[in-house]
Protein backbone atom coordinates (compact mmCIF):
# COMPACT_ATOMS: atom_id res chain seq x y z
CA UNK A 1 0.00 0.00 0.00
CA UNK A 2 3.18 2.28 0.85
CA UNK A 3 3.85 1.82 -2.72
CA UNK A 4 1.38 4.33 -4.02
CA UNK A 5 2.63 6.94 -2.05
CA UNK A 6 6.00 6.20 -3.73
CA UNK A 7 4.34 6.59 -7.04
CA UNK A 8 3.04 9.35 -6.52
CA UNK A 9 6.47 11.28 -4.88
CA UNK A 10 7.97 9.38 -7.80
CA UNK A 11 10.78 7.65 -5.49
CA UNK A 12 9.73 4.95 -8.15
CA UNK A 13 8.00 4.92 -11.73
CA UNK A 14 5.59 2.68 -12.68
CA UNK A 15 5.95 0.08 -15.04
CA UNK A 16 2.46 0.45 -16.46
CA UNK A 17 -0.22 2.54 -16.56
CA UNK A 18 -0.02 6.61 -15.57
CA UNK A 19 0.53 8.58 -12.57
CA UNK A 20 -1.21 12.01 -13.06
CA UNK A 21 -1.30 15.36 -10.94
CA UNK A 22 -3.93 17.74 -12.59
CA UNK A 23 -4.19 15.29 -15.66
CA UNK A 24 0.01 15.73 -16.26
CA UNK A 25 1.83 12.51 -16.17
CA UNK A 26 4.44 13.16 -13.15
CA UNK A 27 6.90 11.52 -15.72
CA UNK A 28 6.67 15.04 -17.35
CA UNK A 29 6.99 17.38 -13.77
CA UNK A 30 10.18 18.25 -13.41
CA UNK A 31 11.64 17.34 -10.08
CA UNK A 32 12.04 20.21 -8.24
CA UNK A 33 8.30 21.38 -9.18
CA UNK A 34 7.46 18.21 -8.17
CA UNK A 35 8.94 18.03 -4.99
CA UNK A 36 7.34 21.38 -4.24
CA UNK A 37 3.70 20.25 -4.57
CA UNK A 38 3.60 17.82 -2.37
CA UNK A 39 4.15 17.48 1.73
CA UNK A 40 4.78 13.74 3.45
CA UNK A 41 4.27 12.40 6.16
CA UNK A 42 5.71 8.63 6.40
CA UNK A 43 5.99 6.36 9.67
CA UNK A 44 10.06 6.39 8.63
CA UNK A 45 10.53 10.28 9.74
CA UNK A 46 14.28 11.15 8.26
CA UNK A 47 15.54 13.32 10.76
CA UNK A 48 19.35 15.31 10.09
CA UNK A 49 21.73 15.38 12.86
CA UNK A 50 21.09 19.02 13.33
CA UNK A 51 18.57 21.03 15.69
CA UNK A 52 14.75 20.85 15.63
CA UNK A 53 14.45 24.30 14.21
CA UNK A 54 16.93 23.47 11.63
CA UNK A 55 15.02 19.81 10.61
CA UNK A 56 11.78 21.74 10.68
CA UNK A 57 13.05 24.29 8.31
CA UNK A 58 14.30 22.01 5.82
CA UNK A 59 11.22 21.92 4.79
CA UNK A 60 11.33 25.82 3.35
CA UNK A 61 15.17 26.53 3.32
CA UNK A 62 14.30 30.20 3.19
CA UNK A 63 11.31 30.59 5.90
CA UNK A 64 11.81 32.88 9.14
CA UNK A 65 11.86 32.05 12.23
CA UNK A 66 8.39 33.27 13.01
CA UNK A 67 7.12 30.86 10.10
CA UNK A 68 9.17 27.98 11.86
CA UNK A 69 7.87 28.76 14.87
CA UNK A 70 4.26 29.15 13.49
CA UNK A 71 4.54 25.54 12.09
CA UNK A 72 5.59 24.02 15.27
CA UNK A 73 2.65 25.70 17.03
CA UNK A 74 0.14 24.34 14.94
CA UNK A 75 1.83 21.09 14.74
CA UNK A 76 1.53 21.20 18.03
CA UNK A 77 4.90 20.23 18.87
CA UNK A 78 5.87 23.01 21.39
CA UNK A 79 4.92 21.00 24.60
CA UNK A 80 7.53 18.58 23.63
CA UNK A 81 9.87 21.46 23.37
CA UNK A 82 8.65 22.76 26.72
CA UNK A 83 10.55 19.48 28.11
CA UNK A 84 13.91 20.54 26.21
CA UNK A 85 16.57 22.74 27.93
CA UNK A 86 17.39 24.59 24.93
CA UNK A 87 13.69 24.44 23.05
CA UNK A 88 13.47 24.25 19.29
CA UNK A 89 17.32 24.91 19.22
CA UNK A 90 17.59 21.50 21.49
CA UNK A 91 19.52 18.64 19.19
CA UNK A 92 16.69 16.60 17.30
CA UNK A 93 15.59 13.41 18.98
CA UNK A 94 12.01 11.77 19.59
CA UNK A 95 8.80 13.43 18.11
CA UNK A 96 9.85 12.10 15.26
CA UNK A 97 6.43 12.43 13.09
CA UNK A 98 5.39 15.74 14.74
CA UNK A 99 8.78 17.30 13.33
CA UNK A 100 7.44 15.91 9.58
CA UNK A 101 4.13 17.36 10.53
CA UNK A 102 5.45 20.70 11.24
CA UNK A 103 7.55 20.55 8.17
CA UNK A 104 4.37 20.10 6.25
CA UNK A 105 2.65 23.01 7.49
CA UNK A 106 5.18 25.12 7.09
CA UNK A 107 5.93 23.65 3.23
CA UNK A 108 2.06 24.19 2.65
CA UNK A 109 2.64 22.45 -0.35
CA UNK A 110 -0.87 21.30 -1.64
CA UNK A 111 -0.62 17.68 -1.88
CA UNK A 112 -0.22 15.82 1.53
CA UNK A 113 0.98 11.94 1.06
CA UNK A 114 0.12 10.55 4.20
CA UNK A 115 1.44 6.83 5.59
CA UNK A 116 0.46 4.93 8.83
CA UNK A 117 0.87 7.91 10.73
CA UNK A 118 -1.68 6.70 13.44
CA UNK A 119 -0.65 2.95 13.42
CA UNK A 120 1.55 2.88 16.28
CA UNK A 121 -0.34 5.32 19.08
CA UNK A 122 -2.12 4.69 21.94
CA UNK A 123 -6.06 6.24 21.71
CA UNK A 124 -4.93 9.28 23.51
CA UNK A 125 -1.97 10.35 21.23
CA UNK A 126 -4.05 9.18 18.18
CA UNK A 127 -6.78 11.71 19.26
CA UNK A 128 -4.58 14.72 19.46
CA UNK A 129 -2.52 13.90 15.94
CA UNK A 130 -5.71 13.09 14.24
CA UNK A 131 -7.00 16.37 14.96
CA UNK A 132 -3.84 18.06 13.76
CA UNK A 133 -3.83 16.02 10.81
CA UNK A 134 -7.40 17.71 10.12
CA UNK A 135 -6.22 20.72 10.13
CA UNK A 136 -3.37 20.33 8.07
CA UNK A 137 -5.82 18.53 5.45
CA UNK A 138 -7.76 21.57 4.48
CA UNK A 139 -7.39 22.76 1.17
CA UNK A 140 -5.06 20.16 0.44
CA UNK A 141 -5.65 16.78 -1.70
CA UNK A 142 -5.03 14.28 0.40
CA UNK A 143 -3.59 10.41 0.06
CA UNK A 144 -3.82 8.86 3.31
CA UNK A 145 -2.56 4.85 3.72
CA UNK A 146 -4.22 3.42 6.64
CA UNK A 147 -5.18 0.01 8.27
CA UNK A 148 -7.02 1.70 11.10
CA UNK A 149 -10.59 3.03 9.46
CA UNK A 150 -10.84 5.77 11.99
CA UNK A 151 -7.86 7.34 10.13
CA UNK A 152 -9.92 7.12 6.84
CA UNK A 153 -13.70 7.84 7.88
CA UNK A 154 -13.85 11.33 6.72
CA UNK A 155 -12.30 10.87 3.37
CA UNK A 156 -14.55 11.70 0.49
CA UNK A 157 -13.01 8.00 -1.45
CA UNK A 158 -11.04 5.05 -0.23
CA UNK A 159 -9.67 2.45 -2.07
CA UNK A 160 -9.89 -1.02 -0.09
CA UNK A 161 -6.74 -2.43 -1.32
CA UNK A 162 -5.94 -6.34 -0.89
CA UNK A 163 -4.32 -9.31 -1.57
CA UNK A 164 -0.86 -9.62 -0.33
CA UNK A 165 -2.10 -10.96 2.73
CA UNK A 166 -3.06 -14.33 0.30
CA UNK A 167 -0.04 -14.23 -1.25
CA UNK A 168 -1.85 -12.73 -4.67
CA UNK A 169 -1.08 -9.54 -6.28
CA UNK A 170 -2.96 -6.84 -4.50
CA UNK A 171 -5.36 -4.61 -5.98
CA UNK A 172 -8.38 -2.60 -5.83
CA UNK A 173 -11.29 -4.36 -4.26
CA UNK A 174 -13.69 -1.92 -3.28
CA UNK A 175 -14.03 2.19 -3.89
CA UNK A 176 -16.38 4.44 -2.70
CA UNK A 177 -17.45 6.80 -0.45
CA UNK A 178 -16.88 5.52 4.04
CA UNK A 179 -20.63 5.35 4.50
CA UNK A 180 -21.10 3.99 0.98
CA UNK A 181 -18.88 0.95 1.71
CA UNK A 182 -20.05 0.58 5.46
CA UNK A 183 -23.76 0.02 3.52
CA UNK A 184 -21.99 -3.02 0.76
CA UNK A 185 -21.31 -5.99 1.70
CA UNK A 186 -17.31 -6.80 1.51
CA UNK A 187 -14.43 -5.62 3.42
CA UNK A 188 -14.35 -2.81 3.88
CA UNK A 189 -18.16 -3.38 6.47
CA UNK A 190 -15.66 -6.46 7.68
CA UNK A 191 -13.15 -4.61 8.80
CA UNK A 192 -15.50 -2.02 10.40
CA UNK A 193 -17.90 -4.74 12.27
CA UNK A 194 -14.27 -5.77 13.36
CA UNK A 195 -13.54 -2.09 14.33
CA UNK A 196 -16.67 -1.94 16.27
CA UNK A 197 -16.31 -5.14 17.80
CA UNK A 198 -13.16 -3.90 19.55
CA UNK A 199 -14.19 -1.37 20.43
CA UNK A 200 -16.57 -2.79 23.19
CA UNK A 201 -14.25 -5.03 24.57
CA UNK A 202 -14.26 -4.25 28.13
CA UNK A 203 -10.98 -5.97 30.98
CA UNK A 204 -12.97 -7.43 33.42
């Protein structure tokens, strides 16, 4: 599933068919415009062994340091700083994906690639990034890859993709809208009834 992200970043090509961004195979972007359309956010977070400031601002070489600090705030990353002696100017460690995040606002590049960024947080945490996620979203198109269906819920179209998990070549299976696949049998409702199903699991 990671792969379409890739596609669409063009880390690889395809070997058939067309990758398009506003009908314009992304064969024909140039690079650099490219790269400047289009935010990620990935689980894998490369971080440089410089400060937080300086990793957020990779992002936009050229931004200030009230547009840096503007991108942290609504990342929401500034109560990790609060724990740092030296703040944003501390030596980059955890926070890994809120450090990507603020990069992305402060890129504001309109294409956000999004990957497993809720997979590995407690309820809690997922609550908070989800919301920042939301806000980052608007105005943007979005690509989110996601096993957890709250992530994807409020998407206009998802793509159930499957098969690897057979050992077949995976693919499409289902598209539509959330509530239009929650209402069709397949498994997408599956998956949800599985969601749900969870969800009322109580520890005695």
């Amino acid at each position: 599933k990671s792969t379409l992200t890739k596609l669409v970043a063009r880390f690889w090509d395809v070997s058939a068919g067309r990758v398009t961004i506003g009908g314009v195979d992304v064969k024909n972007i140039a690079t650099e415009q490219l790269m400047s359309m289009i935010s990620m956010v990935f689980q894998d977070v490369y971080l440089f062994n410089t400060t937080i400031r300086e990793n957020v601002r990779i992002a936009k070489p050229g931004a200030t340091d009230k547009e840096v600090d503007e991108a942290i705030r609504r990342s929401r990353l500034e109560g990790a700083l609060k724990r740092l002696p030296q703040g944003l100017d501390s030596p980059v460690g955890g926070e890994r994906q809120r450090v990507s995040i603020a990069r992305a606002f402060l890129k504001d590049a309109p294409i956000l690639l999004l990957d497993e960024v809720t997979s590995a947080l407690d309820a809690e945490n997922e609550a908070v990034l989800t919301a920042t996620l939301k806000e980052l979203s608007r105005g943007r198109t979005v690509v989110v890859i996601a096993h957890r269906l709250s992530t994807v819920m409020n998407a206009h179209s998802v793509a159930v993709l499957s098969g690897r998990e057979t050992g077949e070549v995976t693919r499409v299976v289902q598209q539509g809208s959330p509530s239009e696949l929650a209402k069709t049998e397949g498994l997408f409702a599956e998956l949800l009834e599985d969601s749900r199903a969870i969800s009322r699991w109580r520890l005695a």
